[in-house]
Protein backbone atom coordinates (compact mmCIF):
# COMPACT_ATOMS: atom_id res chain seq x y z
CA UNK A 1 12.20 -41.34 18.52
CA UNK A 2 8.33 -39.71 19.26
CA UNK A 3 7.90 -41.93 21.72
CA UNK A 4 11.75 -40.93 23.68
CA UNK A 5 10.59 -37.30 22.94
CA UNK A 6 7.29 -37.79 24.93
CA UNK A 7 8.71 -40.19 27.26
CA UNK A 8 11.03 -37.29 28.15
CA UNK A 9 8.28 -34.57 28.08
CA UNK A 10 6.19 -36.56 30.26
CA UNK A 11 9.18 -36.63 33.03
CA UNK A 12 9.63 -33.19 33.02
CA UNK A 13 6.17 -32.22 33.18
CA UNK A 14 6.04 -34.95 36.42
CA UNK A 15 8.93 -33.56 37.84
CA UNK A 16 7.66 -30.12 37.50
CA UNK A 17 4.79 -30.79 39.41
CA UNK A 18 6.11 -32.54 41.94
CA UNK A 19 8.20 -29.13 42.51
CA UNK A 20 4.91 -27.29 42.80
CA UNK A 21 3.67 -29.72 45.31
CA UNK A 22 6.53 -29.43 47.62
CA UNK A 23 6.55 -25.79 47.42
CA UNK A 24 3.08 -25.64 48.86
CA UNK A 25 3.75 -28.33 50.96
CA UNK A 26 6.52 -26.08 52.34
CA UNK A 27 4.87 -23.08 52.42
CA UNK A 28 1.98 -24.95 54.44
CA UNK A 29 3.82 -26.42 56.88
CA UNK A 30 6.10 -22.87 57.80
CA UNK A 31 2.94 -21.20 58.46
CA UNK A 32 1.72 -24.27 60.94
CA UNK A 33 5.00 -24.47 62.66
CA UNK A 34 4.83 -20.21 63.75
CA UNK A 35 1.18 -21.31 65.07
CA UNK A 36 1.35 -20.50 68.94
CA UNK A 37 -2.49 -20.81 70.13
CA UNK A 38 -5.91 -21.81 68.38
CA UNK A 39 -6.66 -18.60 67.19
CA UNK A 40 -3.97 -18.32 65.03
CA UNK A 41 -4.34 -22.25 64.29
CA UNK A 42 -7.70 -21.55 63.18
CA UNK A 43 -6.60 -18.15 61.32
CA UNK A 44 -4.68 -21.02 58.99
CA UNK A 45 -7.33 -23.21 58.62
CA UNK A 46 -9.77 -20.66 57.42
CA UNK A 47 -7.91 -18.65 55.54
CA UNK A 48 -4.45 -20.63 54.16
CA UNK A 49 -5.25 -24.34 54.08
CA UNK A 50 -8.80 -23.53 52.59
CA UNK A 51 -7.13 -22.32 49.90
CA UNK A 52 -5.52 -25.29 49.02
CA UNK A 53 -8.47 -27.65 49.28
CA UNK A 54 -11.59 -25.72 49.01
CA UNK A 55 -13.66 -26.88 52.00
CA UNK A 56 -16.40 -25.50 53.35
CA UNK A 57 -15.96 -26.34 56.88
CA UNK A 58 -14.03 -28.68 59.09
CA UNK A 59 -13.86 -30.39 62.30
CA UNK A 60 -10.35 -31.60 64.29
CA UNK A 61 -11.01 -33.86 66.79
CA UNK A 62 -8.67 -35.10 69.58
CA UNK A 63 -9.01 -38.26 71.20
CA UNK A 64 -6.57 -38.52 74.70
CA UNK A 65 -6.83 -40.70 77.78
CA UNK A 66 -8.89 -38.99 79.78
CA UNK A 67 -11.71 -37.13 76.92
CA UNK A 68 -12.63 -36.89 73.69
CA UNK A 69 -12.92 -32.93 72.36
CA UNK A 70 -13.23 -31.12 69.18
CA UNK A 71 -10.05 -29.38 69.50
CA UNK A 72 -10.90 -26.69 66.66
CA UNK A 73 -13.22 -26.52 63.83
CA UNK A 74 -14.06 -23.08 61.95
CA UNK A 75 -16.06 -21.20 64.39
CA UNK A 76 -15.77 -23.24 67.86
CA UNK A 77 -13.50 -25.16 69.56
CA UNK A 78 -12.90 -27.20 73.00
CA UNK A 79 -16.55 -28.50 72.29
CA UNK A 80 -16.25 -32.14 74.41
CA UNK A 81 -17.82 -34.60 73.53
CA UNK A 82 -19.49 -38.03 75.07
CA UNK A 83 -16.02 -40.49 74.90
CA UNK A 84 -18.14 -43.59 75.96
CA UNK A 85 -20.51 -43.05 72.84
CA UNK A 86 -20.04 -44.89 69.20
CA UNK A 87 -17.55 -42.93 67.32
CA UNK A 88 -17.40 -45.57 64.08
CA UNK A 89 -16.11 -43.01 61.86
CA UNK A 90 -13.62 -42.23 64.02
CA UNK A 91 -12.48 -45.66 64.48
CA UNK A 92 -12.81 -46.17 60.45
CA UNK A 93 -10.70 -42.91 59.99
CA UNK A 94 -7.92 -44.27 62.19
CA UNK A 95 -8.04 -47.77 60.23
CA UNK A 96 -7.46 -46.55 57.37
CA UNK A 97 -4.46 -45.11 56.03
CA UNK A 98 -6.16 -43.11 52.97
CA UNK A 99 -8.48 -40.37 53.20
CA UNK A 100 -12.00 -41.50 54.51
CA UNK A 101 -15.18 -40.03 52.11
CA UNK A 102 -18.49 -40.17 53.55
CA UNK A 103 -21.91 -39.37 52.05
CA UNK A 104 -23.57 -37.22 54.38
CA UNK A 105 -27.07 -37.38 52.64
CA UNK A 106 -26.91 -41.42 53.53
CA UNK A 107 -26.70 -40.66 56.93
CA UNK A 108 -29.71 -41.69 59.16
CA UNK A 109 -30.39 -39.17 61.94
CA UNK A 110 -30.37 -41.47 65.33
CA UNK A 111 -28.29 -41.19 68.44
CA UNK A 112 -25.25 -42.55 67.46
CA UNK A 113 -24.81 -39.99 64.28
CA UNK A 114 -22.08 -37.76 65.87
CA UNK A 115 -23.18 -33.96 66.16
CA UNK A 116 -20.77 -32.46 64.38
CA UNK A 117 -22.14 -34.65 61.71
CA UNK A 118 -25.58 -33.71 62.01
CA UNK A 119 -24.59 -30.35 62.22
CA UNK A 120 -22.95 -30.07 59.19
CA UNK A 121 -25.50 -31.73 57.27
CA UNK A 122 -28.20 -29.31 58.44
CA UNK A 123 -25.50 -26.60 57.43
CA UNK A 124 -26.12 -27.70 53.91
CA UNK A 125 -22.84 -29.84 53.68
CA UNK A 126 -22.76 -33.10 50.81
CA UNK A 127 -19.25 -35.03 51.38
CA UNK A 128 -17.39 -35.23 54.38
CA UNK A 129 -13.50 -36.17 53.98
CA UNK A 130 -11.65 -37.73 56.97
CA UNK A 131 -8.42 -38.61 58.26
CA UNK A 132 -6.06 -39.94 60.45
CA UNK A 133 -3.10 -37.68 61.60
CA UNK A 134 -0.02 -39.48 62.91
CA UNK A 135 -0.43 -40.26 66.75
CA UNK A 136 1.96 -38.33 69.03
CA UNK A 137 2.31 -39.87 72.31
CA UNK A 138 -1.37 -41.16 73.33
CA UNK A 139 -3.38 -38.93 71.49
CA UNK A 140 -5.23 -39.61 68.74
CA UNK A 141 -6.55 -37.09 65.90
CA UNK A 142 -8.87 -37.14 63.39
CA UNK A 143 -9.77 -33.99 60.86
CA UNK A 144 -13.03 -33.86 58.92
CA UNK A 145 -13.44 -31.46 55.92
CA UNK A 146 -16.98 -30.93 54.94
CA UNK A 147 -17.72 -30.15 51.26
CA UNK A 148 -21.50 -28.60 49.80
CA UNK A 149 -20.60 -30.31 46.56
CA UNK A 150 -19.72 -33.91 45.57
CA UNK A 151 -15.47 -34.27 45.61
CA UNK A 152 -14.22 -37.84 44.77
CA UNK A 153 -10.64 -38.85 45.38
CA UNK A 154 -9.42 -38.01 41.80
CA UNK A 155 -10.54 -34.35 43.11
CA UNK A 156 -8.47 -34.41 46.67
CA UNK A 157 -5.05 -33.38 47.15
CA UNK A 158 -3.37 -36.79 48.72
CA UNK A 159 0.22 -35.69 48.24
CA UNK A 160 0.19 -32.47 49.88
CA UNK A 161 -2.19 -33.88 52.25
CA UNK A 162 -0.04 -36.42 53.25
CA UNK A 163 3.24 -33.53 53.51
CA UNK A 164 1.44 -31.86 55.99
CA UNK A 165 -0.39 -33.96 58.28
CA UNK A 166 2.71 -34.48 60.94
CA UNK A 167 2.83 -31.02 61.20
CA UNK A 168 -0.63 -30.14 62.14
CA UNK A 169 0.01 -33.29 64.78
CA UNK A 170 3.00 -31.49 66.15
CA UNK A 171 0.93 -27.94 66.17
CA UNK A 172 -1.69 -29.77 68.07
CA UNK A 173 1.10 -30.58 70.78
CA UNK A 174 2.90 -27.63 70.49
CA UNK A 175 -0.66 -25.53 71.51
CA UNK A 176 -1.72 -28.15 74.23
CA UNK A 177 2.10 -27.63 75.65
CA UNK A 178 1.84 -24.13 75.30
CA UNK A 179 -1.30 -24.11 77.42
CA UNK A 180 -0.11 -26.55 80.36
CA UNK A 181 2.76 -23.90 80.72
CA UNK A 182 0.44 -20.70 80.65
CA UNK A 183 -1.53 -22.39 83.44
CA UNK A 184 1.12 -23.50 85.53
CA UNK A 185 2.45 -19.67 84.99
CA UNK A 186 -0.49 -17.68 86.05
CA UNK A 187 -0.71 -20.41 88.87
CA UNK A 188 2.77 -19.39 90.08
CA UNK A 189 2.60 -15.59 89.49
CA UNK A 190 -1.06 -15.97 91.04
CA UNK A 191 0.53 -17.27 94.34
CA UNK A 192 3.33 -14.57 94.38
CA UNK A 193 1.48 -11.48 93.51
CA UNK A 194 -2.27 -13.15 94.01
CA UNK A 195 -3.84 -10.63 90.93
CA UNK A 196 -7.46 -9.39 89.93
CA UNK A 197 -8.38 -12.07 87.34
CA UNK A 198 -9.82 -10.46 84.22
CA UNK A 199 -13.11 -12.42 83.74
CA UNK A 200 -13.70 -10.68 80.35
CA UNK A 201 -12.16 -11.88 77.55
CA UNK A 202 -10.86 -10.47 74.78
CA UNK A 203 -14.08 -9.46 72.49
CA UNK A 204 -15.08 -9.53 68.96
CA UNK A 205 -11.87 -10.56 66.61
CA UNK A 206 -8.92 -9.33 68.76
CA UNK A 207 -10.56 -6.76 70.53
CA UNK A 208 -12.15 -5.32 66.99
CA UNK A 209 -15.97 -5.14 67.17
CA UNK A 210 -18.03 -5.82 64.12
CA UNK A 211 -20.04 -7.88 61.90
CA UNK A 212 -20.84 -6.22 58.87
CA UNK A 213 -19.68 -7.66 55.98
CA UNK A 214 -17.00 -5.31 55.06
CA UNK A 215 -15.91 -6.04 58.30
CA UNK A 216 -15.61 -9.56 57.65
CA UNK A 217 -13.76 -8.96 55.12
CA UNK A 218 -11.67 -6.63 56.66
CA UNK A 219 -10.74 -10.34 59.35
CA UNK A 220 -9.71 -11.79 55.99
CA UNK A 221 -7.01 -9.71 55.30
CA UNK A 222 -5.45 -9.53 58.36
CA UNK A 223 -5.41 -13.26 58.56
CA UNK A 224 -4.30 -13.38 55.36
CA UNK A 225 -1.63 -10.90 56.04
CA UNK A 226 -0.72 -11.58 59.35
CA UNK A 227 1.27 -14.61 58.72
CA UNK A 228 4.23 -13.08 56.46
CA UNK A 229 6.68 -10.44 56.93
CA UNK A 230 5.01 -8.46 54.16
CA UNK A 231 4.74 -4.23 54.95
CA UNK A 232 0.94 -3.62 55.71
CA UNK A 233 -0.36 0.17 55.16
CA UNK A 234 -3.72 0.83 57.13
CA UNK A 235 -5.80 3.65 55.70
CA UNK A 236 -8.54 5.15 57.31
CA UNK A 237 -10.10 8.38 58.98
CA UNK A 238 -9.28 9.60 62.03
CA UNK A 239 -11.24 7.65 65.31
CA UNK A 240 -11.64 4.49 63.07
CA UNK A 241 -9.26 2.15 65.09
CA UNK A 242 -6.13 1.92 62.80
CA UNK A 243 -4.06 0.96 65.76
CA UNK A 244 -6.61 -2.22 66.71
CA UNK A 245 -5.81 -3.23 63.29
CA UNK A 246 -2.06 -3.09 63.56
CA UNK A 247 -1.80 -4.63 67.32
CA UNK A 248 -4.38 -7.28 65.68
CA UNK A 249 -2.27 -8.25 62.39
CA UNK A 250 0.80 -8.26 65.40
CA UNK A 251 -1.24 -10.56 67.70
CA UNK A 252 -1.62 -13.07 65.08
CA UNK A 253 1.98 -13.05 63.69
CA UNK A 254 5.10 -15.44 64.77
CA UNK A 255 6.33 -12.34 66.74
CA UNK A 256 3.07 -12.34 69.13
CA UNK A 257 5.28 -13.24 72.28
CA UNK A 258 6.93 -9.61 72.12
CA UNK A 259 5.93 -6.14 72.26
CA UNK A 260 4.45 -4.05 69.26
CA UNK A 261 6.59 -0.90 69.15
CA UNK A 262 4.05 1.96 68.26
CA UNK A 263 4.98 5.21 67.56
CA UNK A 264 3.25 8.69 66.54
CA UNK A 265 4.80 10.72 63.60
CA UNK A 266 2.43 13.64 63.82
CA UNK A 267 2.47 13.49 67.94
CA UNK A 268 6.44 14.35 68.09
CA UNK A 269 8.28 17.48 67.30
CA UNK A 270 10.64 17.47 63.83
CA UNK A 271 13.64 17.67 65.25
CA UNK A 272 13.27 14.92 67.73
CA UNK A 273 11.82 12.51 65.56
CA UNK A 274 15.00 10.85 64.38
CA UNK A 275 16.29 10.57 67.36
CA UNK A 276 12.85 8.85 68.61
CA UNK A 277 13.03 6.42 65.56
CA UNK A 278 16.92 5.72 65.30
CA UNK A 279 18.26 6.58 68.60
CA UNK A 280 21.55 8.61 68.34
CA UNK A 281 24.81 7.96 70.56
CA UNK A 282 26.01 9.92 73.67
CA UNK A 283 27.42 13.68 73.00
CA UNK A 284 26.08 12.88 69.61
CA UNK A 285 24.08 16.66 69.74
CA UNK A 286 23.59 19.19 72.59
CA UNK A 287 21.55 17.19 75.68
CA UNK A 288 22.43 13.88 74.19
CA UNK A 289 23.53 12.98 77.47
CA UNK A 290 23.35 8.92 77.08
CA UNK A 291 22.85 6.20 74.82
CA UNK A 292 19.20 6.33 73.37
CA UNK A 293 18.34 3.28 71.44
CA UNK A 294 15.92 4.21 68.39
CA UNK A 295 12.21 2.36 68.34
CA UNK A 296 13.61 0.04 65.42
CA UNK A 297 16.27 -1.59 67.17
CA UNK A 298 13.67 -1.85 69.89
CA UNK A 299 11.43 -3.65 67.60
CA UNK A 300 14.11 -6.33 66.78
CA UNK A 301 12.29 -9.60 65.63
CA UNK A 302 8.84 -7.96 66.25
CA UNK A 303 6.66 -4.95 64.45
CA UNK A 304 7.26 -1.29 64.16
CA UNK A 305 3.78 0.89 64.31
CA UNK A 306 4.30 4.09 62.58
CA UNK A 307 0.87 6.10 63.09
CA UNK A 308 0.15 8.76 60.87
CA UNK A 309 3.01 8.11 58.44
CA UNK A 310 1.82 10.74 56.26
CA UNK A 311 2.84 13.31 58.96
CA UNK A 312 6.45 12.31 58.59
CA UNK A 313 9.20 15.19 57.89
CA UNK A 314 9.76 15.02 53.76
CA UNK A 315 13.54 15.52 55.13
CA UNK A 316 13.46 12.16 57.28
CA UNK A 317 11.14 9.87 54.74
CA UNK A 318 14.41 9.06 53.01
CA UNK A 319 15.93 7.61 56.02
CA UNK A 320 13.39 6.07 56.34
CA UNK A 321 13.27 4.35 52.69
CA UNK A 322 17.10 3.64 53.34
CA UNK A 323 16.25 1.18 56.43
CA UNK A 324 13.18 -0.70 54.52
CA UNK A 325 15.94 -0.93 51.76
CA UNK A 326 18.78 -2.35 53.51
CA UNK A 327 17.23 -3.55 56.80
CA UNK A 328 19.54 -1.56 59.24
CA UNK A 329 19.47 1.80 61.01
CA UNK A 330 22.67 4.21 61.76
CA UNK A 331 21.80 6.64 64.87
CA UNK A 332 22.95 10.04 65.44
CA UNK A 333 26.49 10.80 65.45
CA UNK A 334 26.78 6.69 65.29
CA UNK A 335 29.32 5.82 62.27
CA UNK A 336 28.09 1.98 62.42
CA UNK A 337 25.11 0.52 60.81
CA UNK A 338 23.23 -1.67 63.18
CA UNK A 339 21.01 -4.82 61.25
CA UNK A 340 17.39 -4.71 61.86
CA UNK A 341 14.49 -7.17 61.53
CA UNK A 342 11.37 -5.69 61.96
CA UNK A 343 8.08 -6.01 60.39
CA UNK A 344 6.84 -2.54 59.46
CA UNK A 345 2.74 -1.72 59.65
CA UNK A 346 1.85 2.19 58.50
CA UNK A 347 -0.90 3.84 59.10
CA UNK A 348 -2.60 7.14 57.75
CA UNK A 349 -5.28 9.37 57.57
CA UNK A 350 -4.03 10.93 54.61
CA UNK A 351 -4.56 10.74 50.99
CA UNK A 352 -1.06 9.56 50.47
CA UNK A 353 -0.98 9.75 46.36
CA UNK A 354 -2.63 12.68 46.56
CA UNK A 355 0.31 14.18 49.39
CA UNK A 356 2.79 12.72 46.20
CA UNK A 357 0.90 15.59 43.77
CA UNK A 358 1.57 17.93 46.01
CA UNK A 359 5.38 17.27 46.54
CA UNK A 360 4.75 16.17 50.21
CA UNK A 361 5.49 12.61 50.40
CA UNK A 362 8.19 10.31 48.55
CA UNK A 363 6.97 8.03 46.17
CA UNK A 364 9.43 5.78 46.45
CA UNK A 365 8.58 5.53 49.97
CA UNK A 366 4.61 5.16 49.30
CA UNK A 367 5.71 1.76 46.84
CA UNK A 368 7.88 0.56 49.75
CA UNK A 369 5.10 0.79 52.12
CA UNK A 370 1.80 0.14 50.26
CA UNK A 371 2.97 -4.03 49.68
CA UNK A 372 -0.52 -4.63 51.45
CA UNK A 373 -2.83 -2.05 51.89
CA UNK A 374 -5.82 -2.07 54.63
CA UNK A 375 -9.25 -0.03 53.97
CA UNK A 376 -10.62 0.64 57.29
CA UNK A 377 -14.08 1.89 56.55
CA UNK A 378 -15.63 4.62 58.39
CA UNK A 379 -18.52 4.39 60.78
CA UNK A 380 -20.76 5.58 58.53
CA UNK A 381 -20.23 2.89 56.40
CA UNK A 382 -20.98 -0.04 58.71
CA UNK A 383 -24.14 1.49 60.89
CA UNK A 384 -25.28 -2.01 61.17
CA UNK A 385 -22.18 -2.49 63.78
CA UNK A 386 -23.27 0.47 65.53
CA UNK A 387 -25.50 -1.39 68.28
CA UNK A 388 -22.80 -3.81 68.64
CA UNK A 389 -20.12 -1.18 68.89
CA UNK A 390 -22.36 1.18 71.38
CA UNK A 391 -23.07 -2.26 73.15
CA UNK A 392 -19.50 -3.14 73.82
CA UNK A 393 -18.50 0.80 74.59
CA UNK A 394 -21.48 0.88 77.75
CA UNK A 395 -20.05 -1.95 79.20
CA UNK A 396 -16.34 -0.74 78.90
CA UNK A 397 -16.88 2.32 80.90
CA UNK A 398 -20.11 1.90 83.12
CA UNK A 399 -18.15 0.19 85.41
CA UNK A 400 -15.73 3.17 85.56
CA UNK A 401 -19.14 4.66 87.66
CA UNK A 402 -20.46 2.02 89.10
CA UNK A 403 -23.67 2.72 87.50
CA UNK A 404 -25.76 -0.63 86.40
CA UNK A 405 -27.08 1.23 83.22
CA UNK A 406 -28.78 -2.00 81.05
CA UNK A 407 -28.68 -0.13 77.82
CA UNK A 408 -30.08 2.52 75.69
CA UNK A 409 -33.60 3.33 74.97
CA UNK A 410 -35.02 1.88 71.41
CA UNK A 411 -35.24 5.96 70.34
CA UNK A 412 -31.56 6.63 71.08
CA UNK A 413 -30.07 3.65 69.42
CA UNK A 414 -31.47 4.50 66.04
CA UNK A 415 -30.82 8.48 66.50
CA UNK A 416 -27.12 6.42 67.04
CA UNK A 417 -27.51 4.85 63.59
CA UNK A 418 -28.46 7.50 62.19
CA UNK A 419 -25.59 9.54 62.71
CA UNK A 420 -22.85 10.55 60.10
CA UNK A 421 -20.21 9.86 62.75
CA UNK A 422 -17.39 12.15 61.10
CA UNK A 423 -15.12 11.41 64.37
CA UNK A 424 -15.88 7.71 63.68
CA UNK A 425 -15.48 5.36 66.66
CA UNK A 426 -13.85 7.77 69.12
CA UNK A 427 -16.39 10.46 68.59
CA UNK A 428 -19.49 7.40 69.17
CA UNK A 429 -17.06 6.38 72.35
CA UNK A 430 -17.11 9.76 73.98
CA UNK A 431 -20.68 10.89 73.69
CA UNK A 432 -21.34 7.59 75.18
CA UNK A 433 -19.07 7.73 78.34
CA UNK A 434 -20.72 11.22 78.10
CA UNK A 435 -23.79 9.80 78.75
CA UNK A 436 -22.86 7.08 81.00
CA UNK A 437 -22.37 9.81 83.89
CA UNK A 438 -25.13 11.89 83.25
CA UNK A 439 -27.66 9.06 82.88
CA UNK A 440 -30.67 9.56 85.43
CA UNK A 441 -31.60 5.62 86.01
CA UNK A 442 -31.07 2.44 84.68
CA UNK A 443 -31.32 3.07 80.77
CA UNK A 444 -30.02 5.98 78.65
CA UNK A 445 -33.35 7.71 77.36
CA UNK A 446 -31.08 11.29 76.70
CA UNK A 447 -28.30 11.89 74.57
CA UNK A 448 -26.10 15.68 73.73
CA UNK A 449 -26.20 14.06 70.19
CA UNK A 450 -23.94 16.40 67.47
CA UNK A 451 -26.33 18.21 65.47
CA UNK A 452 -25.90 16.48 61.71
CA UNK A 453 -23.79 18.41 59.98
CA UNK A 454 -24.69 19.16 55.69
CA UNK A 455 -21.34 18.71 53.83
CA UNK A 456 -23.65 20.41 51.01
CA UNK A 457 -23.67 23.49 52.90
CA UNK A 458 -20.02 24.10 52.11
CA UNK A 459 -20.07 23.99 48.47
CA UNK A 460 -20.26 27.46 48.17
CA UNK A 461 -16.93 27.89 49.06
CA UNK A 462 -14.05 26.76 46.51
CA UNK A 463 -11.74 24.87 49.10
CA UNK A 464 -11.63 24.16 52.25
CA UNK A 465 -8.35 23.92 53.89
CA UNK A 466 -6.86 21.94 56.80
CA UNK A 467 -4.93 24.28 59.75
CA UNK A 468 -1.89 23.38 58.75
CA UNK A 469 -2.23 24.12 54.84
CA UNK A 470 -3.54 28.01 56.67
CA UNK A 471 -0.48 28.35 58.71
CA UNK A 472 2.14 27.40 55.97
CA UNK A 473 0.56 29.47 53.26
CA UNK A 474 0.65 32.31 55.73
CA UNK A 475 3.81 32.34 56.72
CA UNK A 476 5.30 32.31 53.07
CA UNK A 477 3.59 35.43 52.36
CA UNK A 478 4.83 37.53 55.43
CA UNK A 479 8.19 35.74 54.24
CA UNK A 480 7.61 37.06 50.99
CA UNK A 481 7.06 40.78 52.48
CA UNK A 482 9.95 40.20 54.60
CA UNK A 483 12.13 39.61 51.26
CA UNK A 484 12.83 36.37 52.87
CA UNK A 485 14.28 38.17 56.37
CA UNK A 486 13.42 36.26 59.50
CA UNK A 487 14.98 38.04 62.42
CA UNK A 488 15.50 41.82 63.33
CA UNK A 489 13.01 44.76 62.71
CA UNK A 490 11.93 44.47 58.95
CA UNK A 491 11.85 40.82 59.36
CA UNK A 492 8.96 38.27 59.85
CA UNK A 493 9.45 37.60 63.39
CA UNK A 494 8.88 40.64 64.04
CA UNK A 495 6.11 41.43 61.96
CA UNK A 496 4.38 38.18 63.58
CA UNK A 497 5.00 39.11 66.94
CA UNK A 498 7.29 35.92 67.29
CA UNK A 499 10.60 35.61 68.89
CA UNK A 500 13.18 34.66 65.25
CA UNK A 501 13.56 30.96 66.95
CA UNK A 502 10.48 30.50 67.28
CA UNK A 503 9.36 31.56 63.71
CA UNK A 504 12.16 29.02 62.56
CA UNK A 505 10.27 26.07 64.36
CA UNK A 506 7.82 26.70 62.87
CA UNK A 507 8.83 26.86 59.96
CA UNK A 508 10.69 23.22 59.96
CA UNK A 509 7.35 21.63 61.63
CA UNK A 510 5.24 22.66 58.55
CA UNK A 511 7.96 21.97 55.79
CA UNK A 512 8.88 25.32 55.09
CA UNK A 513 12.13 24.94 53.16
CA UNK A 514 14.33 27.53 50.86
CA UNK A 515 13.07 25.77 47.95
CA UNK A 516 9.32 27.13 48.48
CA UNK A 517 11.12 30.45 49.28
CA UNK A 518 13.36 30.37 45.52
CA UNK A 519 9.45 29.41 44.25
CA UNK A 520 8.10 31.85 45.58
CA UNK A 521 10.79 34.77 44.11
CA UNK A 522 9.81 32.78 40.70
């Protein structure tokens, strides 16, 4: 009877497992089927299948008719390599039909030791683990992992190995078709409208500039992120590039292909917001003279922007909850809902818990949108990208003059460094087209740098408050004066030598609602 019982335990527990495997399995091969290009085929290596079996490094190499290549590995790819030389590993790989292990330490250093070999030896690697992936028409694949520490076979993952090799054989083809018909594309649009060719590529990681290590990290979670459907929130102060971030997390999705729909929540008056974000219907309000469709439905299958979330209306962040609730929109004076599927990326420079305490933003909203937050640090906080970033920032607008400035005297770049950058990125970019067109020769020796401001100097004074906190506290008090009366001669139009429509504007762009008026009687 024991034995039954743990006969029966035994095939539970089996069966259990093999549930886990083909979950990750699954999981595995949905995020290598979305993979369009190498960058985002090396996003999954680094970042998803690393996960799942702990390697240090790794190596894919493609064998076709005409060359042999390393098609992708963690930091380079398209490397060829010599196709007439002694590839025995190779050959062994594709022999075999289980994983290949290989002692790196036995391995002689002569000419026919394969390079990416060598270099991963030098690189401190112990084990490398090869194998064949299944051949799809005459090409022929082999992927190394590279581990610092001894792994035997009891410690390698065959099973979900072996679910997922066809897959990265098909993503292989699918990038290498996906190429031909890019080329043959630009050659045909090249012939018809014969354009400028860009000879500058894309910098840094997706046009983000920086090596520090919080930057690094930073790559990590939008890789990480970038492959789901998962709400990101971006925080970070003004000028530090929360809309690289978003168009970056975008570029590496599934929706790449289409157009990130951006849009400004502190850049567009209240009362046309809604319209802007839901589109309304013809006749739907005075000078709705046609059809406007809203910036959701125009993100359909693709990614919403919303930039400076924390500016939105408290009046309009429950519509706003409704469609991340129920995935469709309604527009104005519309009495059908229309489905949306759109990925949703936030950004603020705004304490958003904080804008909770003070009865400013929903809660409910800030739990719907915080699934993944991004920390953008400040300038400030990474000076040693500051070079790079001032660097990259000459060349992007000395050609705007034609001026063949080399770069900046030793002196300036570490008064650069030493700045506390409060306007981050945009404030560094300015100062240094600034400088760019008042430069006298070949090397910028003078800069107009800000003079360094002491936050300590303000501590003397109890609170210091933003422009908009000024203006709303303001205008209740006149309000309060007025006993609450906007228009005519005791009112606070008048009194602020504003026309009444005006004053009531106003009032709805900085929140000004009855309820702070009944608060304000209290």
């Amino acid at each position: 009877m024991d034995n039954q019982k743990n006969h029966h335990t035994e095939v539970i527990q089996r069966l259990q497992n093999m549930q886990k495997e083909w979950s990750v399995i699954s999981n595995l091969n949905k995020s290598l089927a979305i993979v369009l290009d190498k960058a985002q085929f090396q996003a999954v290596f680094n970042h998803i299948l690393k996960q799942e079996f702990h390697f240090d490094d790794f190596v894919l190499l493609r064998k076709s008719d005409v060359e042999m290549e390393i098609f992708l590995s963690s930091s380079d790819s398209s490397i060829k390599t010599n196709r007439k030389s002694s590839q025995p590993y190779f050959e062994k790989c594709l022999d075999s039909a289980e994983p290949v292990f290989i002692d790196l330490k036995e391995l002689s250093e002569n000419s026919s030791t394969p390079t990416y070999f060598s270099n991963a030896k030098k690189a401190g690697m112990r084990i490398a683990v090869g194998f064949c992936l299944p051949s799809i028409l005459n090409d022929k694949n082999v992927l190394y992992l590279f581990y610092k520490n001894r792994i035997t076979s009891d410690d390698f993952s065959h099973r979900i190995l072996a679910g997922i090799v066809t897959q990265i054989s098909i993503t292989i083809r699918n990038i290498l078709i996906g190429k031909k018909s890019e080329n043959k594309l630009n050659t045909v649009q090249g012939k018809i409208h014969n354009p400028v060719v860009d000879k500058n590529p894309v910098e840094g990681f997706h046009g983000i500039i920086g090596e520090s290590e919080k930057m690094r990290n930073l790559y990590d979670q939008i890789s990480q992120v970038a492959f789901s459907a998962s709400t990101v929130l971006i925080y970070g102060e003004t000028g530090t590039g929360k809309e690289l971030i978003a168009q970056a997390i975008h570029s590496l999705s599934s929706a790449s292909q289409k157009q990130m729909i951006k849009i400004n929540c502190a850049s567009i008056p209240t009362h046309l917001i809604e319209s802007e974000l839901f589109g309304h219907e013809k006749g739907s309000f005075t000078g709705a003279t046609e059809l406007r469709i809203g910036k959701f439905e125009q993100a359909q299958n693709s990614t919403i922007f919303l930039d400076e979330i924390g500016e939105l209306p408290l009046e309009l962040q429950g519509r706003l909850l409704r469609v991340l609730q129920e995935k469709e929109v309604q527009r104005i004076g519309g009495n059908k809902p229309i489905k949306v599927n759109a990925r949703v990326i936030a950004a603020t420079n705004r304490n958003l818990q904080e804008e909770i305490a003070k009865g400013n933003f929903r809660s409910d909203l800030f739990y719907r949108l915080n699934v993944f937050p991004v920390h953008l640090p400040a300038l400030r906080d990474r000076k040693s990208d500051i070079p790079l970033l001032a660097n990259h920032l000459l060349e992007k607008h000395k050609a705007k003059t034609n001026k063949k400035i080399k770069g900046f005297s030793s002196k300036i770049m570490k008064e650069l460094c030493n700045q506390p950058w409060y306007g981050n990125i945009r404030e560094l970019e300015n100062l240094i087209e600034r400088s760019i067109i008042t430069a006298k020769d070949n090397m910028i020796r003078e800069m107009d740098l800000p003079k360094i401001i002491n936050i300590q100097d303000f501590a003397e004074y109890p609170e210091i408050k933003t422009l908009h906190q000024i203006q709303k506290e303001y205008i209740l008090r006149i309000l309060d004066r007025c006993n609450h009366k906007i228009s005519g001669d005791s009112g606070a139009a008048k009194l602020l030598g504003l026309p009444a429509t005006t004053l009531i504007s106003k009032m709805q762009k900085l929140g000004i609602r009855k309820e702070h008026q009944i608060k304000k009687l209290k």
